[in-house]
C-alpha atoms as a PDB file:
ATOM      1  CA  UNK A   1     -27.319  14.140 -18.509  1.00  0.00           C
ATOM      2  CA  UNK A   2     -28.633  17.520 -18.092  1.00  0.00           C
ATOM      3  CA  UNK A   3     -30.724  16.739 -14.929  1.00  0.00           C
ATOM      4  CA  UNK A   4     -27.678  14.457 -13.660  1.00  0.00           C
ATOM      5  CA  UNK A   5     -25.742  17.532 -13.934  1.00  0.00           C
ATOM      6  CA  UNK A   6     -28.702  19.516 -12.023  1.00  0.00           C
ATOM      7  CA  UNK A   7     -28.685  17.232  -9.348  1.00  0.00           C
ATOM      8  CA  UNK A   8     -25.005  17.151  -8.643  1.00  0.00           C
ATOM      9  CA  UNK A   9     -24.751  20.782  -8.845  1.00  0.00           C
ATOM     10  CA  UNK A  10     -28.053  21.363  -6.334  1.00  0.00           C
ATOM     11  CA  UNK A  11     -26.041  18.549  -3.731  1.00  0.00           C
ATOM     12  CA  UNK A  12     -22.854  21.297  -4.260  1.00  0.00           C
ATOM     13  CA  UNK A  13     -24.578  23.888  -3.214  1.00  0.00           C
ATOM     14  CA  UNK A  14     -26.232  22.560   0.227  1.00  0.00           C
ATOM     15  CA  UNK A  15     -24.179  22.691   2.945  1.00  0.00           C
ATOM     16  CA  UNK A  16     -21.542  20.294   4.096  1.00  0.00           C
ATOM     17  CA  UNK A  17     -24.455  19.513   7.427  1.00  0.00           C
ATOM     18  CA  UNK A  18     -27.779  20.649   8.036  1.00  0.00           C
ATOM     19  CA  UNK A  19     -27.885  23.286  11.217  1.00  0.00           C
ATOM     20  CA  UNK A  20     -28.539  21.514  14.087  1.00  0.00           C
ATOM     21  CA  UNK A  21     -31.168  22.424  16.602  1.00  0.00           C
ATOM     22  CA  UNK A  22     -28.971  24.433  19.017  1.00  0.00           C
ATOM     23  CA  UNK A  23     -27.319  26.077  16.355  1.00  0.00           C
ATOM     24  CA  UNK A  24     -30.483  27.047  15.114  1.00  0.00           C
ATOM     25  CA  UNK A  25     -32.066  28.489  18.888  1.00  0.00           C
ATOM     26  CA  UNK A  26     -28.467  29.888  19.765  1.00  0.00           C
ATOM     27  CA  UNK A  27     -26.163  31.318  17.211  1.00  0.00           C
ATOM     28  CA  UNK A  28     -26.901  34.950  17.785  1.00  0.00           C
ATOM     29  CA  UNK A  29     -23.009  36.589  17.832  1.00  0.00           C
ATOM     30  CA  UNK A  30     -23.188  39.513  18.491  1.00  0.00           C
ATOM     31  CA  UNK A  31     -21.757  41.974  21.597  1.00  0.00           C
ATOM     32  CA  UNK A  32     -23.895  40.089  24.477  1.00  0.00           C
ATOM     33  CA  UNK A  33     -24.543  37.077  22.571  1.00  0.00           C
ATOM     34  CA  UNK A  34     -23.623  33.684  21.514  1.00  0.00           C
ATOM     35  CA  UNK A  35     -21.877  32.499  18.754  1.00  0.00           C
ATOM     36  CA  UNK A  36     -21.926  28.784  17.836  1.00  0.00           C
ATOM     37  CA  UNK A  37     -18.865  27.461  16.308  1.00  0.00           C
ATOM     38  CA  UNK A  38     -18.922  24.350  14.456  1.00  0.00           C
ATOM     39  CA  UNK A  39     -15.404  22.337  15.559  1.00  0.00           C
ATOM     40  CA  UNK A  40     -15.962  18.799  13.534  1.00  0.00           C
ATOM     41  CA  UNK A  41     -16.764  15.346  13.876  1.00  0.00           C
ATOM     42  CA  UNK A  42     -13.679  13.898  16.922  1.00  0.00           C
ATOM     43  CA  UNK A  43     -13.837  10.820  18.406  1.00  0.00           C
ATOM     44  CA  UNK A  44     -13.731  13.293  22.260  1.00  0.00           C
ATOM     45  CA  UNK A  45     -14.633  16.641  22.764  1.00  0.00           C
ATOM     46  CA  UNK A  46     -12.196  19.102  21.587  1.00  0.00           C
ATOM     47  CA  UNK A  47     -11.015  22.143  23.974  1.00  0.00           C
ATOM     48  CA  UNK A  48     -11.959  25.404  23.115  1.00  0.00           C
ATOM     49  CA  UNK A  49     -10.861  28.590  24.967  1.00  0.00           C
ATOM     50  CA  UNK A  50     -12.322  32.043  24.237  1.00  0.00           C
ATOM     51  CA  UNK A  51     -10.097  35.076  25.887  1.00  0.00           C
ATOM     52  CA  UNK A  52      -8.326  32.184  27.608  1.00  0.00           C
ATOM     53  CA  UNK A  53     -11.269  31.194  29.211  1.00  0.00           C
ATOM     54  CA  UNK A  54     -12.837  27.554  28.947  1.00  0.00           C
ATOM     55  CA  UNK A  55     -16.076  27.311  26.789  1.00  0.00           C
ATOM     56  CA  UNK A  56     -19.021  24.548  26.765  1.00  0.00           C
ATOM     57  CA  UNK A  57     -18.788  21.961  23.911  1.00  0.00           C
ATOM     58  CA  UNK A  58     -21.534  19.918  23.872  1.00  0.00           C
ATOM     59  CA  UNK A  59     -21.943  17.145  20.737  1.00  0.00           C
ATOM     60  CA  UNK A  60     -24.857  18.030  18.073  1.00  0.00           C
ATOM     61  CA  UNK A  61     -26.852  15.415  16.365  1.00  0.00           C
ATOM     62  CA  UNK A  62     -23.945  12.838  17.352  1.00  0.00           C
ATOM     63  CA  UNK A  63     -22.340  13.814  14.313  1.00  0.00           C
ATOM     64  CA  UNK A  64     -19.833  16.707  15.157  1.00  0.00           C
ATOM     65  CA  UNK A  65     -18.946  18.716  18.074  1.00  0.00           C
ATOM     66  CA  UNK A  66     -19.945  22.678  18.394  1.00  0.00           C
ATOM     67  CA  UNK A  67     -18.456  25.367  20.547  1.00  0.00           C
ATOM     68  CA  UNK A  68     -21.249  27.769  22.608  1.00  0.00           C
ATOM     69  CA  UNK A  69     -19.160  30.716  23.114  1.00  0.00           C
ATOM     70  CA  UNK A  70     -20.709  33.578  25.499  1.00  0.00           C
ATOM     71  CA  UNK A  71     -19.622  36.999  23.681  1.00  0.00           C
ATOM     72  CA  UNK A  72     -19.288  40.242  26.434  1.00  0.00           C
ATOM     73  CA  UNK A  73     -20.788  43.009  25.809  1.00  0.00           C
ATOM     74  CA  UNK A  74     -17.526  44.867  25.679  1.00  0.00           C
ATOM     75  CA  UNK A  75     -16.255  42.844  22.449  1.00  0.00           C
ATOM     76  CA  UNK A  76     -16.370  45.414  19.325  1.00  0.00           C
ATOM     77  CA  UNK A  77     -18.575  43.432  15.721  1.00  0.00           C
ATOM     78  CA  UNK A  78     -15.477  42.303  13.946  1.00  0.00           C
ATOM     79  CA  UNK A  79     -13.540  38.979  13.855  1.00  0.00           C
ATOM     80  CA  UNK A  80     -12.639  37.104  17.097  1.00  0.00           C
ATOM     81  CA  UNK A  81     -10.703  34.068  17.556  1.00  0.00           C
ATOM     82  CA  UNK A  82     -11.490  30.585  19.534  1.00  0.00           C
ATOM     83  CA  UNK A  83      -8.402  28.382  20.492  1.00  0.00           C
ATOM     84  CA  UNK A  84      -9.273  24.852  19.910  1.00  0.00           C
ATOM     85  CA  UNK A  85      -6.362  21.768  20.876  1.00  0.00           C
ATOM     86  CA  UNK A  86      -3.989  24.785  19.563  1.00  0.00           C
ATOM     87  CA  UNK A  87      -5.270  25.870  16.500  1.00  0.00           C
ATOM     88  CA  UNK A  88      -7.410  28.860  15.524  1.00  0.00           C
ATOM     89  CA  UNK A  89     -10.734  29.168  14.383  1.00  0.00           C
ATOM     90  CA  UNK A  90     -12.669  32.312  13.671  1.00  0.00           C
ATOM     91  CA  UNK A  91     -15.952  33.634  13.948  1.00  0.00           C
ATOM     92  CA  UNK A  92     -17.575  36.636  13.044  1.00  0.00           C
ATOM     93  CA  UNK A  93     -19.397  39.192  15.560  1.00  0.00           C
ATOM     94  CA  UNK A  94     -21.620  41.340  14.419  1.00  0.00           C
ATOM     95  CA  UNK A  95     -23.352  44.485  16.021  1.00  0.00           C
ATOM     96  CA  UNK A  96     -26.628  45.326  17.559  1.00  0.00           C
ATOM     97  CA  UNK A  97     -27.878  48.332  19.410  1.00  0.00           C
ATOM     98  CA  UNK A  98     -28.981  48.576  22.776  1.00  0.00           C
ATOM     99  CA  UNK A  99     -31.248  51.201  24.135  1.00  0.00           C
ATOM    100  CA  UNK A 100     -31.211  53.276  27.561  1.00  0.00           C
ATOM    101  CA  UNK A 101     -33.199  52.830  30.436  1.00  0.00           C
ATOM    102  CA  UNK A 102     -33.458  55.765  32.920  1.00  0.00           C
ATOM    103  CA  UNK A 103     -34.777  54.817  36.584  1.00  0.00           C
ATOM    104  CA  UNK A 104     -35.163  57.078  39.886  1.00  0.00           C
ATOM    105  CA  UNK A 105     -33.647  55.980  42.785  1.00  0.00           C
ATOM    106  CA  UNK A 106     -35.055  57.321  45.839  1.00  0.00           C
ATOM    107  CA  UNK A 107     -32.100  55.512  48.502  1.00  0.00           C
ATOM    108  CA  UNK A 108     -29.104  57.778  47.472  1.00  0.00           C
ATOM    109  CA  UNK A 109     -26.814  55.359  48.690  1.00  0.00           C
ATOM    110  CA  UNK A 110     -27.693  52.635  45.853  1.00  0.00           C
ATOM    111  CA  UNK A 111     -26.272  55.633  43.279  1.00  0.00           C
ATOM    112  CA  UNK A 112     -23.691  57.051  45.500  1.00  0.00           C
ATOM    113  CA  UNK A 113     -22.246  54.475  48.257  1.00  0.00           C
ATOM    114  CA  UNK A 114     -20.136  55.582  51.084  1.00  0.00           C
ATOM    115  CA  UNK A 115     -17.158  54.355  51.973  1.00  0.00           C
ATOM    116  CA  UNK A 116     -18.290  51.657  54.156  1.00  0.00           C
ATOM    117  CA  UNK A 117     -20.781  50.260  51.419  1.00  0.00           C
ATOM    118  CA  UNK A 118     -18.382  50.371  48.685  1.00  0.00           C
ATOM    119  CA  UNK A 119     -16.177  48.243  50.728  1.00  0.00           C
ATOM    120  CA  UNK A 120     -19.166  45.555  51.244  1.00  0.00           C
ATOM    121  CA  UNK A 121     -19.593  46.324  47.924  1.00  0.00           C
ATOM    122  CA  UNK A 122     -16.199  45.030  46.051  1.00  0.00           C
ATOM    123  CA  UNK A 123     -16.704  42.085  48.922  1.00  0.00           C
ATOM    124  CA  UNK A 124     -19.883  40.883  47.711  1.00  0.00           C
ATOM    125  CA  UNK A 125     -18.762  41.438  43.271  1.00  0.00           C
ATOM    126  CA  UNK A 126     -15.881  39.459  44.884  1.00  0.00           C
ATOM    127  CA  UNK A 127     -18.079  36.321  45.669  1.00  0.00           C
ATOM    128  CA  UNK A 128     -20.189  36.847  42.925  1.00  0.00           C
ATOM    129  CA  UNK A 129     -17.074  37.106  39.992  1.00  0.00           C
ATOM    130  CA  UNK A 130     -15.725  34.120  41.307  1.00  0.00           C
ATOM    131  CA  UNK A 131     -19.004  32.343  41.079  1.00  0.00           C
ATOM    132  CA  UNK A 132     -19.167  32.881  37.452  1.00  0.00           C
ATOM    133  CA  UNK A 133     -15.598  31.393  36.655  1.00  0.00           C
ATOM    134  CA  UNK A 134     -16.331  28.300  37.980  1.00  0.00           C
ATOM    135  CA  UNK A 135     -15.991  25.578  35.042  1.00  0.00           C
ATOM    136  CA  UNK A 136     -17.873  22.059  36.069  1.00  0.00           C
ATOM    137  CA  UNK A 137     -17.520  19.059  33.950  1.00  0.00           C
ATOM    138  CA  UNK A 138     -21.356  18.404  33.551  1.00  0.00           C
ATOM    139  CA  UNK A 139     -23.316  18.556  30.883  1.00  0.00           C
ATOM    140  CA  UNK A 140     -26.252  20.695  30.996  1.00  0.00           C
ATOM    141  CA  UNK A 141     -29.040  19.093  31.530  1.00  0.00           C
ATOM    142  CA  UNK A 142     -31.060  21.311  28.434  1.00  0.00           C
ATOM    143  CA  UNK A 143     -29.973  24.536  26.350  1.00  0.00           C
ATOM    144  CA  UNK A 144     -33.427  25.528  25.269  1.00  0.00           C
ATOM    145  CA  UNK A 145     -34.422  26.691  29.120  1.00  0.00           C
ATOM    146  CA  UNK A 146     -37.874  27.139  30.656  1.00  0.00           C
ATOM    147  CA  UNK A 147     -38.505  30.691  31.619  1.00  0.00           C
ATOM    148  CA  UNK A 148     -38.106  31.038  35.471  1.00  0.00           C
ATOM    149  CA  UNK A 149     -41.320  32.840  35.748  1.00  0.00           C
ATOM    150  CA  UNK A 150     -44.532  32.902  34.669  1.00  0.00           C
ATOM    151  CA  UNK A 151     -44.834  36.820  33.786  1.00  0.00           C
ATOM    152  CA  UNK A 152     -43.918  38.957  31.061  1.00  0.00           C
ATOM    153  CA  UNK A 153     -40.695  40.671  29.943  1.00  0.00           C
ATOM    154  CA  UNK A 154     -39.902  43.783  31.580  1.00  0.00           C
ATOM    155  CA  UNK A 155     -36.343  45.366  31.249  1.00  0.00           C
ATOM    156  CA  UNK A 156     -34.129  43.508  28.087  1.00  0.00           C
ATOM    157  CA  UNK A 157     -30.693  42.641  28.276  1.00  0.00           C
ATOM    158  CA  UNK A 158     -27.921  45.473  27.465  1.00  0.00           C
ATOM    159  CA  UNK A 159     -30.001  48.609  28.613  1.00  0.00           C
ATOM    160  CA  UNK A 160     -27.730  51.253  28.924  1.00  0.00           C
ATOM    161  CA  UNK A 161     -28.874  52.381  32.374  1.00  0.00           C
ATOM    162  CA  UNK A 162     -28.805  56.164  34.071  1.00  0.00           C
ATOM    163  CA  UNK A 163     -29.783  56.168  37.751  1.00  0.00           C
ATOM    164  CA  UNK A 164     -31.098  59.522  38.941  1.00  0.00           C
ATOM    165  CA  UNK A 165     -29.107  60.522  35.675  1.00  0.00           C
ATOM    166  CA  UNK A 166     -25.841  59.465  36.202  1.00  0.00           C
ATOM    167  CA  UNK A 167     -24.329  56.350  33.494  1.00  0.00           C
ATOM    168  CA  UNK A 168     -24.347  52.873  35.755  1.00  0.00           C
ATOM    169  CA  UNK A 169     -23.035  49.746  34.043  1.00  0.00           C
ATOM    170  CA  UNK A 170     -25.435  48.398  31.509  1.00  0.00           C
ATOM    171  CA  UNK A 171     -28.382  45.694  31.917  1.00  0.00           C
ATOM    172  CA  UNK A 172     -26.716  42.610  32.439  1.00  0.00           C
ATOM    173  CA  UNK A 173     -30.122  40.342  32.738  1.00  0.00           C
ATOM    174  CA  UNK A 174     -33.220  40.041  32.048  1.00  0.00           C
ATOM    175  CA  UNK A 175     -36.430  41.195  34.065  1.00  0.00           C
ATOM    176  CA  UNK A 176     -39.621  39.262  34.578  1.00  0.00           C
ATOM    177  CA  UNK A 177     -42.295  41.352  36.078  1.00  0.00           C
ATOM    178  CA  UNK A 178     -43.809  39.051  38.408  1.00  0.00           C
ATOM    179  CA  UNK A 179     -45.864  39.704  41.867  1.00  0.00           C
ATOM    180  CA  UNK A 180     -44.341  39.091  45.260  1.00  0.00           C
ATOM    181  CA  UNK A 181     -43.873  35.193  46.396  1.00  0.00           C
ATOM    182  CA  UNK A 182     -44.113  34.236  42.943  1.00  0.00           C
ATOM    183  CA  UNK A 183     -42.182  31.178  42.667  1.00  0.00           C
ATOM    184  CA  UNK A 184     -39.190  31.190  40.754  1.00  0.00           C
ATOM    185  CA  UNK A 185     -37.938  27.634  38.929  1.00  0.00           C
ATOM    186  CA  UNK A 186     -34.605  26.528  37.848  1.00  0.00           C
ATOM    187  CA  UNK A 187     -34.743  27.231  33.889  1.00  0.00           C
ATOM    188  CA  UNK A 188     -32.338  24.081  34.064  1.00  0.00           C
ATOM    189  CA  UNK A 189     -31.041  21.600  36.307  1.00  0.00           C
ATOM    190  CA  UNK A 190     -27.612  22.467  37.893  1.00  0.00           C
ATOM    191  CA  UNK A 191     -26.324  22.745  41.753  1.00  0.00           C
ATOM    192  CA  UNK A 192     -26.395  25.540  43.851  1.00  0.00           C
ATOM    193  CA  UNK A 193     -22.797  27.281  43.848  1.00  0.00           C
ATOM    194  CA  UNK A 194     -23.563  30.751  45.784  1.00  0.00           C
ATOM    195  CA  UNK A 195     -26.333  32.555  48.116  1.00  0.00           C
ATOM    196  CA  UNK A 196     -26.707  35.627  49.957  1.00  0.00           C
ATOM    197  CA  UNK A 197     -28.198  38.915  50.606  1.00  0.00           C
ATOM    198  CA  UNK A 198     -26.304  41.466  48.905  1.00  0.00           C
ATOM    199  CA  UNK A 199     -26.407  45.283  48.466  1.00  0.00           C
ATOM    200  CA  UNK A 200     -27.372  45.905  45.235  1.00  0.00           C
ATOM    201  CA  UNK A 201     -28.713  42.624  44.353  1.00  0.00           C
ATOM    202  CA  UNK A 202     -30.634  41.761  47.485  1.00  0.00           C
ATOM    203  CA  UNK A 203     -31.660  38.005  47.951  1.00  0.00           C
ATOM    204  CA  UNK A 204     -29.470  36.231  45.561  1.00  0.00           C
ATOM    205  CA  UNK A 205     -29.089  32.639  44.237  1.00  0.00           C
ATOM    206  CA  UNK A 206     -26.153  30.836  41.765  1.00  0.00           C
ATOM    207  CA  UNK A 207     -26.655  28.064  39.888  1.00  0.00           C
ATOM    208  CA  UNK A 208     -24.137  26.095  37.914  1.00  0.00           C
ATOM    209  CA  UNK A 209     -25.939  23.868  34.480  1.00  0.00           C
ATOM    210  CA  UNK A 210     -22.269  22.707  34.239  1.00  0.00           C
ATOM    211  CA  UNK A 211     -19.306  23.477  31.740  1.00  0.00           C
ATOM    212  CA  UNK A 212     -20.097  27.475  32.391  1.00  0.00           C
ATOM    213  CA  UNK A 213     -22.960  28.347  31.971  1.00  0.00           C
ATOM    214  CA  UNK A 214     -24.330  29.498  35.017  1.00  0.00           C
ATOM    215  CA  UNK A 215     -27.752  31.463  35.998  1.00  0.00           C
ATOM    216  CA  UNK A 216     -28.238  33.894  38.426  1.00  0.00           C
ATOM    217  CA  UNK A 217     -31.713  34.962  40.551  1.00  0.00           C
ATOM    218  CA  UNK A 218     -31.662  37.935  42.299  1.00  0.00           C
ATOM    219  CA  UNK A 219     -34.214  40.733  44.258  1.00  0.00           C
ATOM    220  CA  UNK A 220     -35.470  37.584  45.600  1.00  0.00           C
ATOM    221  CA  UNK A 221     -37.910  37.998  48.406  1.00  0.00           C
ATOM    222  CA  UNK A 222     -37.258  34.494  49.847  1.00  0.00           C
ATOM    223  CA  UNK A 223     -34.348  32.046  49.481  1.00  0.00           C
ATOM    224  CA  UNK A 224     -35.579  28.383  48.954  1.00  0.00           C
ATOM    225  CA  UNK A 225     -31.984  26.340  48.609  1.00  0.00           C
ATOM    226  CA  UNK A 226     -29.160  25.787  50.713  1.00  0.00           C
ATOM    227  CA  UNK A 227     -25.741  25.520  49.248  1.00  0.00           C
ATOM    228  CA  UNK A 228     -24.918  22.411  46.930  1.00  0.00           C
ATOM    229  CA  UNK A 229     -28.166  21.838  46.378  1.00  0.00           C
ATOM    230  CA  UNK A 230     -28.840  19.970  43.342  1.00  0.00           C
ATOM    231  CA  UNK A 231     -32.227  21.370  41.702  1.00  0.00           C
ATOM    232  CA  UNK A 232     -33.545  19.347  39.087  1.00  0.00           C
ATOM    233  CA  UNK A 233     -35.163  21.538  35.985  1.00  0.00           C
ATOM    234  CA  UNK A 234     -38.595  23.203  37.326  1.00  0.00           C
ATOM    235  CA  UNK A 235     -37.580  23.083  41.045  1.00  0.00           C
ATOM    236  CA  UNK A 236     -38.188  26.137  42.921  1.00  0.00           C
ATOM    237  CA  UNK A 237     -35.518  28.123  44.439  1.00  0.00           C
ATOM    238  CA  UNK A 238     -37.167  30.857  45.957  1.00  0.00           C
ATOM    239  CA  UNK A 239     -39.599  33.427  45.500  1.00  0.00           C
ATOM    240  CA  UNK A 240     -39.652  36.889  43.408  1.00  0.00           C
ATOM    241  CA  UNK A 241     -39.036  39.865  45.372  1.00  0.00           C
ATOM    242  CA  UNK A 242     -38.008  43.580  45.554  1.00  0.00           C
ATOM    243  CA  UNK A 243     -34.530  43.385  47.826  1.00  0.00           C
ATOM    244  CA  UNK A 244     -31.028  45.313  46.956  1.00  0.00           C
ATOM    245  CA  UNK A 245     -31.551  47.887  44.112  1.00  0.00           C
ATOM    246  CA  UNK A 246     -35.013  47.574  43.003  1.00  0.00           C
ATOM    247  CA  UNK A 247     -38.082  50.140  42.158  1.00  0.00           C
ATOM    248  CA  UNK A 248     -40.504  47.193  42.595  1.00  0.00           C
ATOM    249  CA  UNK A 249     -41.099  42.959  42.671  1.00  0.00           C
ATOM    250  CA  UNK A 250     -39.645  41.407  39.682  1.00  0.00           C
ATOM    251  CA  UNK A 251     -37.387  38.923  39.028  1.00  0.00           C
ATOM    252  CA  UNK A 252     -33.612  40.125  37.404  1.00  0.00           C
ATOM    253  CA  UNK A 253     -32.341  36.692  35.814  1.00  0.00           C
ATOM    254  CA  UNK A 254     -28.549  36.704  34.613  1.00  0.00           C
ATOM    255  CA  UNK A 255     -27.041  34.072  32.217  1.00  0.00           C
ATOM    256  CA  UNK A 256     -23.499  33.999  32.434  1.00  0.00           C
ATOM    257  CA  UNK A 257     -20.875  31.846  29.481  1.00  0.00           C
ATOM    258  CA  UNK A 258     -17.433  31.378  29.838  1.00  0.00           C
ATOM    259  CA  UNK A 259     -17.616  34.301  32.210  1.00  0.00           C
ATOM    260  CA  UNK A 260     -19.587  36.109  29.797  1.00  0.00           C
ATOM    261  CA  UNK A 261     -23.119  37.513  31.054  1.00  0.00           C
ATOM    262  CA  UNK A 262     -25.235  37.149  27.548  1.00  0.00           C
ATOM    263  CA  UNK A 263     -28.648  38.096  26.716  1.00  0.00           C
ATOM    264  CA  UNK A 264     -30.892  35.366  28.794  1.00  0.00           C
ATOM    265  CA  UNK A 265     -33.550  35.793  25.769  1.00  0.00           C
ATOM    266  CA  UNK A 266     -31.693  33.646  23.629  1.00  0.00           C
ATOM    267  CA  UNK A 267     -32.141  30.330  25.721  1.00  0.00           C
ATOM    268  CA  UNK A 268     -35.547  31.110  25.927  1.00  0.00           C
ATOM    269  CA  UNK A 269     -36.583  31.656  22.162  1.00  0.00           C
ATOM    270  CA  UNK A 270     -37.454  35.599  22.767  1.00  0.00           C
ATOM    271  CA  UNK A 271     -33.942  37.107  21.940  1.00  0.00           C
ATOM    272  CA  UNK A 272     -34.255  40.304  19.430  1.00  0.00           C
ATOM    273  CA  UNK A 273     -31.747  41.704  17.118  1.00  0.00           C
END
């Protein structure tokens, strides 16, 4: 009776599934993170909104359905709130610190625009913001992505960044230091939803993975897609460069949820707390 009583008691304290795979590689909530949120077994995938925004919902182990919310860097550790088919459920963020990167910027104008670059500018962050809304009904094609590069990690995510000493928004990517005409491969398959050559990113490329979560390529040296491409995982879509903004060749890679740009390091197994 006694090691009936053990065993019951052992089965009580396990919990009610074993963490999935995804959950495992992508749970990291935090300011600029990801929290997974487990919504149940349902016969179709629930709804979730996060800050009335759609979020991906992809099914784990064909048992129950999960929530992969992108977390902005703006949201305070504390208790947020995902709307699922009506009905509340919370998760926990919790904090991590982010250092600060100071660079030199010899082009005064990539500090300081005029008037006639701001305006190109809030034209271009136009394009771009409306980019990262876009919501597609596919499923990504993987969640654990190939890095884009071949190279090591430069600049993190979430560097708190001073050019020629004056406060800039912070890091929202992740750097690859990489030579020039390196090729750069889609971490994932998805289509194509945005080019061009803009001011502070220079050679730029969009792709949608489907249900939002979208990566972005920019400093590019070369532009290998045309618009609506489809790129399957490990085709090339340009080639590292040193365009817009930058001190030298790397690659900046952005990774964008629900309209959330999140650390890229988590998809790729390197993320740090």
């Amino acid at each position: 009776m006694r090691l009936l009583a053990l065993a019951i008691a052992l089965c009580l304290a396990l919990p009610v599934h074993a963490e999935g795979f995804i959950s495992r590689l992508l749970n990291k909530p935090v300011p600029g993170g990801v929290a997974v949120v487990d919504l149940g077994p349902a016969p179709n995938a629930p709804a979730a909104r996060f800050q009335n925004k759609p979020v991906l919902v992809i099914h784990e182990d064909q048992q129950r359905w999960i929530a992969i919310v992108g977390i902005p860097l703006s949201v305070k550790p504390g208790i947020e709130q995902l709307l699922v088919a009506g009905k509340t459920r919370e998760f926990e963020v919790g904090n991590k610190h982010y250092t600060e990167q100071r660079i030199t910027i010899k082009n005064q104008q990539q500090v300081n625009p005029n008037a006639k670059n701001l305006a190109r500018i809030e034209r271009e962050l136009s394009e771009q913001t409306h980019a990262y809304q876009q919501f597609s009904a596919r499923q990504p094609s993987n969640l654990l992505f190939d890095r884009p590069v071949n190279g090591p990690l430069s600049s993190p995510f979430g560097l708190r960044r001073f050019f020629n000493g004056e406060e800039r928004n912070p890091h929202s990517g992740l750097d690859f230091a990489a030579n020039s005409g390196t090729p750069i491969k889609a971490p994932a398959a998805g289509k194509v939803i945005l080019i061009g050559d803009y001011f502070f990113n220079g050679k730029t490329v969009f792709i949608d993975h489907g249900q939002g979560l979208i990566s972005m390529f920019c400093h590019l040296s070369a532009i290998g897609v045309k618009l609506g491409d489809e790129l399957p995982r490990g085709g090339v879509l340009g080639k590292v460069g040193a365009t817009g903004r930058a001190t030298g060749p790397h690659l900046h890679w952005n990774v964008s949820l629900n309209d959330a740009r999140v650390d890229p390091a988590i998809f790729i197994g390197a993320f740090k707390p």
